[in-house]
Protein backbone atom coordinates (compact mmCIF):
# COMPACT_ATOMS: atom_id res chain seq x y z
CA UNK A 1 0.00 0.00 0.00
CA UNK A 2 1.20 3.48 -0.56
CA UNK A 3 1.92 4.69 2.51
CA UNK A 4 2.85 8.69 0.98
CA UNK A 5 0.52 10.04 -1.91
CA UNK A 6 2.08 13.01 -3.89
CA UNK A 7 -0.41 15.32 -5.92
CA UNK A 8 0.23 17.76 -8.27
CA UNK A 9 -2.54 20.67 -8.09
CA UNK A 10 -2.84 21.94 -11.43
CA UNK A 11 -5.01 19.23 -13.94
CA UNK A 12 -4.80 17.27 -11.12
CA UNK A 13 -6.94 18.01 -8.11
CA UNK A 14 -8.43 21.39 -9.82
CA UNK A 15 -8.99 22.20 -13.13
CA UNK A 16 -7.01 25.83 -13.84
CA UNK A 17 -7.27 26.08 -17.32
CA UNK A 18 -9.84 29.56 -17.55
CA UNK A 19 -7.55 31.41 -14.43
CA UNK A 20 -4.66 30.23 -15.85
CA UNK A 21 -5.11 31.02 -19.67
CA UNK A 22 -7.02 34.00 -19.24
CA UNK A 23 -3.79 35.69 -17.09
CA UNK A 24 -1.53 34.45 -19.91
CA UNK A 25 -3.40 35.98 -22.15
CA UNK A 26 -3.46 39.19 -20.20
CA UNK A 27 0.28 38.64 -20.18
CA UNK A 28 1.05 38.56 -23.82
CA UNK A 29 -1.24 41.58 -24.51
CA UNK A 30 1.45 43.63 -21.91
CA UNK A 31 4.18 42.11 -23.53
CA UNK A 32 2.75 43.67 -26.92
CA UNK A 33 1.05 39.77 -28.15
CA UNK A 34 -2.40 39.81 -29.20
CA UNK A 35 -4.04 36.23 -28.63
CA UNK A 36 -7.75 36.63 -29.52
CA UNK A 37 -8.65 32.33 -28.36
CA UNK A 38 -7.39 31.56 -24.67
CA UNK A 39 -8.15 27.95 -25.52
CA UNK A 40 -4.69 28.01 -27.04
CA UNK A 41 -2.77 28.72 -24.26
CA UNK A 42 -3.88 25.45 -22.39
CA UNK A 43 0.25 24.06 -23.09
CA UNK A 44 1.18 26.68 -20.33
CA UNK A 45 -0.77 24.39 -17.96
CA UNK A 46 1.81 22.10 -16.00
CA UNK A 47 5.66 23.17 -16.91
CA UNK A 48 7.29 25.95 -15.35
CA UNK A 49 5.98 29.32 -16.72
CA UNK A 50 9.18 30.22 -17.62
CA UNK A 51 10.09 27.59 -20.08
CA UNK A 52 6.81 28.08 -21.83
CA UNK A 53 7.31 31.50 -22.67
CA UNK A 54 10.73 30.83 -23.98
CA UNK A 55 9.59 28.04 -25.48
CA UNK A 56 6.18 28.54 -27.37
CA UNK A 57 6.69 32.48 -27.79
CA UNK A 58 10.86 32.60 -28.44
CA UNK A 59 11.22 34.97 -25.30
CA UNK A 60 14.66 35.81 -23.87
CA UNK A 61 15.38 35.03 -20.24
CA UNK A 62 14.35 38.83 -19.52
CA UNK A 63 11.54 38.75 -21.48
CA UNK A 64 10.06 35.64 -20.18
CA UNK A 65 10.45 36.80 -16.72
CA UNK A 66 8.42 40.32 -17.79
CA UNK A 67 6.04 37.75 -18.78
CA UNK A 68 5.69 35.93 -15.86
CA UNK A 69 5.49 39.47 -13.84
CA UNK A 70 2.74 40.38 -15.66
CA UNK A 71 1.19 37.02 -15.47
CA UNK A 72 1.16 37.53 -11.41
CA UNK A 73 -0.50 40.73 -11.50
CA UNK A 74 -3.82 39.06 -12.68
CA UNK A 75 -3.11 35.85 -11.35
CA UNK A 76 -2.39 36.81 -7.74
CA UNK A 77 -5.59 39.24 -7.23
CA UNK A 78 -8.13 36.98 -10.03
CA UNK A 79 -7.17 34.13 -12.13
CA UNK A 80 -6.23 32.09 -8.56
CA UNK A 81 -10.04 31.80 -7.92
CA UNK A 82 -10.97 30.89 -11.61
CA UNK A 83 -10.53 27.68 -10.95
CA UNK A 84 -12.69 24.68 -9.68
CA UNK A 85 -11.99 21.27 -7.74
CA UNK A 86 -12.94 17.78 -10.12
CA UNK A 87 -15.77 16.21 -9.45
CA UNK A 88 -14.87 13.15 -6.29
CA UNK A 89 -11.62 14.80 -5.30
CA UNK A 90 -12.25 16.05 -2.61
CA UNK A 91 -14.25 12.89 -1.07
CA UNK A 92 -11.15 10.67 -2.38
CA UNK A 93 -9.08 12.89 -0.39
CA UNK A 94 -11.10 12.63 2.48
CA UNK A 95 -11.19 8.63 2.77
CA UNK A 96 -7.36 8.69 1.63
CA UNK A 97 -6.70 10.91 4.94
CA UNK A 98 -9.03 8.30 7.44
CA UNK A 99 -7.21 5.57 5.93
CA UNK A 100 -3.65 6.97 7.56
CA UNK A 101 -2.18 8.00 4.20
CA UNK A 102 0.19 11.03 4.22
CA UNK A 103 -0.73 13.37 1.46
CA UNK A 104 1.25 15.99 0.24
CA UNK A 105 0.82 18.56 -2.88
CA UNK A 106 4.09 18.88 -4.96
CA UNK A 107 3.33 21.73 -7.72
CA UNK A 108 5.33 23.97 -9.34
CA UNK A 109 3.13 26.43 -9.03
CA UNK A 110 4.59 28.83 -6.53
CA UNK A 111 3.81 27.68 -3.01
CA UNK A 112 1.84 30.53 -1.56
CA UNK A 113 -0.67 30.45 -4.71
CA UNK A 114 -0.91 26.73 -4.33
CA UNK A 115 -1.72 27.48 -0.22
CA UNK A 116 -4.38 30.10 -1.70
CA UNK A 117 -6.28 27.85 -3.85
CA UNK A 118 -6.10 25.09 -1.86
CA UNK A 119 -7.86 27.09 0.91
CA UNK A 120 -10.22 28.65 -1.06
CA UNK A 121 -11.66 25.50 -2.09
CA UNK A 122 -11.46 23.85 1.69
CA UNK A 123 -8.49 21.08 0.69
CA UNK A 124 -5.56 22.55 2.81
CA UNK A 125 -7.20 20.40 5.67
CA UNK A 126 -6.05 16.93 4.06
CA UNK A 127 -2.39 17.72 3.14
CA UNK A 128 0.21 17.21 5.68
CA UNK A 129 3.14 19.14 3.37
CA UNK A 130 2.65 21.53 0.59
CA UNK A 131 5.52 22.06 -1.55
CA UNK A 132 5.41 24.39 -4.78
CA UNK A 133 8.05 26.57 -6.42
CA UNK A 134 9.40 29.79 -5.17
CA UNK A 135 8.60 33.51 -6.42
CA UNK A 136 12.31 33.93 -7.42
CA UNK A 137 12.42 30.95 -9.93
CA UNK A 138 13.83 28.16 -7.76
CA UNK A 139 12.55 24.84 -7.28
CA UNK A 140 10.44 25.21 -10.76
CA UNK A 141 11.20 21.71 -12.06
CA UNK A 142 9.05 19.02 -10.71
CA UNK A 143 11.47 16.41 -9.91
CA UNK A 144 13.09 19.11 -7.60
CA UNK A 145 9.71 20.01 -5.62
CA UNK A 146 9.53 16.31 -5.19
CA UNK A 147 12.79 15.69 -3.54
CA UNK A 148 12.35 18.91 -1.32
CA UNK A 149 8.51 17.50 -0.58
CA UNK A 150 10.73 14.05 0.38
CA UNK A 151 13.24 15.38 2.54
CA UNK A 152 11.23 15.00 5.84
CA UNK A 153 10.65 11.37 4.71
CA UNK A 154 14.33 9.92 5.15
CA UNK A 155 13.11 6.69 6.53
CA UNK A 156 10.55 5.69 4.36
CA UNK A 157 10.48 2.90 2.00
CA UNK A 158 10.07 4.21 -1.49
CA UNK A 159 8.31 1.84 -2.59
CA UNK A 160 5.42 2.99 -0.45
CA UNK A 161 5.51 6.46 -2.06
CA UNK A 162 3.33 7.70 -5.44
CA UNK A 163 2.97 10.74 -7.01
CA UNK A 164 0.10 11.90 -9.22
CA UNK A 165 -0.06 14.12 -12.03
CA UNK A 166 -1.58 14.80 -15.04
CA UNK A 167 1.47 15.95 -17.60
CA UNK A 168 5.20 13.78 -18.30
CA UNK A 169 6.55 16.50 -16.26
CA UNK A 170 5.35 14.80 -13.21
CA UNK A 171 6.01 11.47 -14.59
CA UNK A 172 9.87 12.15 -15.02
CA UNK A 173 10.53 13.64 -11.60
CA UNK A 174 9.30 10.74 -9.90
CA UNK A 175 10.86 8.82 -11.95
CA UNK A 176 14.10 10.98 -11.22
CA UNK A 177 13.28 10.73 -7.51
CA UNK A 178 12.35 6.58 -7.79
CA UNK A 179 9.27 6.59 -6.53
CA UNK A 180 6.01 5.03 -8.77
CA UNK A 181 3.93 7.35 -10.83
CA UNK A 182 0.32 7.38 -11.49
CA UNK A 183 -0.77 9.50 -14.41
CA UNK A 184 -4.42 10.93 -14.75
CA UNK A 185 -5.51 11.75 -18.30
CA UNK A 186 -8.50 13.63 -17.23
CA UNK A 187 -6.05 16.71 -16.74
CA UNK A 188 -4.00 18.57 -19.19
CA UNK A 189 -1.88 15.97 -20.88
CA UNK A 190 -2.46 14.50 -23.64
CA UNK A 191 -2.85 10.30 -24.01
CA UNK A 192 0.08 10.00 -26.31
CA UNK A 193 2.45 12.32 -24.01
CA UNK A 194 1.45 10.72 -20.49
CA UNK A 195 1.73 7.01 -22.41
CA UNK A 196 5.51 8.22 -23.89
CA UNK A 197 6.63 9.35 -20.59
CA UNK A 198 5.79 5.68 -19.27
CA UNK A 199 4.34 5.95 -16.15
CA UNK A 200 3.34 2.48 -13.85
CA UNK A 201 -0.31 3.74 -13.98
CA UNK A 202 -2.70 5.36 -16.51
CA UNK A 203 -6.70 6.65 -15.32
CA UNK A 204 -8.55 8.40 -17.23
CA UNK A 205 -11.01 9.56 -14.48
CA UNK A 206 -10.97 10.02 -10.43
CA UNK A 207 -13.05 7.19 -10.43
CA UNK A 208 -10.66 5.27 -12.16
CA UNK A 209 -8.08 6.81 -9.89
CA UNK A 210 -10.09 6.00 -6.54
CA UNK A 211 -9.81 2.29 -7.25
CA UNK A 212 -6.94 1.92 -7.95
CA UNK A 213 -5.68 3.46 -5.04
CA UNK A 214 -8.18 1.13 -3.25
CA UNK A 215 -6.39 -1.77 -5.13
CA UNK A 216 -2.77 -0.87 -4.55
C-alpha cells in the first residue's frame, strides 16, 4: 500500500485552465502579443511558466520573466479563484486521509498560490506538506519540488511512495526521484504524451483513480 501520496494541483486536483489562460493571455497583450482564443494557451498548464514563454513564444530570459510578472498581476488578485476542484476529489481525499495515508501537494506552481487555492476550495485540511516553487524561480522543475517534498521522509520505503499528475513532467521527476507514478488523463496531458513518458499507472477519471488506489 502506498503509505505517501504526492499530488500535483494543477489538472490534477483542480482544473485551472480559464484562471490560468485568461492571465496568460493578459500577459502577452502587456508584452505587446495579441491572442484573440485563450483555448490556445492550455500548453502553459503544468511546466514551469518560464520555459513556456521561452519556449512557445521565443522569449529571452528577460523577457520571459516580464512575462511571468505580468502574469502575477492578474493571477495573484483573479485568475487564482478561476478555478474549480474535479468532481470526487475532494471525497477521495477525504477517505485517503481516514485511511492513515500522508498526502502531500508537490506543484510547481509557486507555493503561496498553491496554499491560496487550496484554501479557497477547503483542501488545505487533508495535506500534511505543501511544496510548490518559489517567487524567485527556484525549485520550478518538478522532480526538484519532489525531492524537497521528500526530505522529511528519510526513513521511508520508497516503494510505499506515489505521485500523481496529469502531464510527463510529473512522470519524469518521480521517476528521477524513484518513486512510482500514477498518471491521470483527465487533466492537461495528452494520451500519447502521459503514455511516452511511461508511467506504472494510466486513469482516465478520479473514479478510475479512486480504485486503484483502493487496489494498490
Amino acid at each position: 500500500m502506498y503509505e505517501i501520496i504526492l499530488f500535483d494541483l494543477d489538472g490534477t486536483l483542480t482544473d485551472p485552465k480559464v484562471g490560468i489562460t485568461l492571465s496568460i493571455q493578459y500577459a502577452l497583450e502587456k508584452m505587446g502579443i495579441k491572442e484573440e482564443d485563450p483555448d490556445v494557451l492550455t500548453p502553459f498548464i503544468g511546466p514551469p511558466l518560464l520555459e513556456s514563454f521561452k519556449e512557445i513564444y521565443h522569449m529571452s530570459d528577460q523577457e520571459a520573466a516580464q512575462a511571468i510578472a505580468y502574469y502575477r498581476e492578474r493571477f495573484s488578485v483573479t485568475g487564482l479563484y478561476e478555478n474549480k476542484v474535479y468532481g470526487g476529489m475532494e471525497e477521495l481525499l477525504d477517505s485517503l486521509k481516514k485511511q492513515g495515508r500522508k498526502l502531500i501537494v508537490a506543484t510547481s506552481k509557486p507555493t503561496e498560490f498553491s496554499v491560496k487555492i487550496l484554501e479557497h476550495f477547503g483542501l488545505k485540511q487533508y495535506f500534511a506538506v505543501i511544496v510548490g516553487s518559489n517567487f524567485d524561480g527556484t525549485r520550478t522543475e518538478k522532480s526538484d519540488v519532489i525531492q524537497f517534498a521528500l526530505a522529511g521522509e528519510n526513513d521511508t520505503d520508497l516503494s510505499k511512495v506515489v505521485m500523481i499528475g496529469d502531464r510527463k513532467y510529473d512522470v519524469d521527476g518521480a521517476k528521477k526521484n524513484h518513486i512510482d507514478v500514477i498518471a491521470v488523463s483527465y487533466g492537461y496531458g495528452s494520451q500519447e504524451e502521459l503514455a511516452a513518458a511511461d508511467p506504472n499507472y494510466i486513469v482516465s477519471s478520479v473514479a478510475e483513480l479512486t480504485s486503484l488506489l483502493g487496489k494498490l
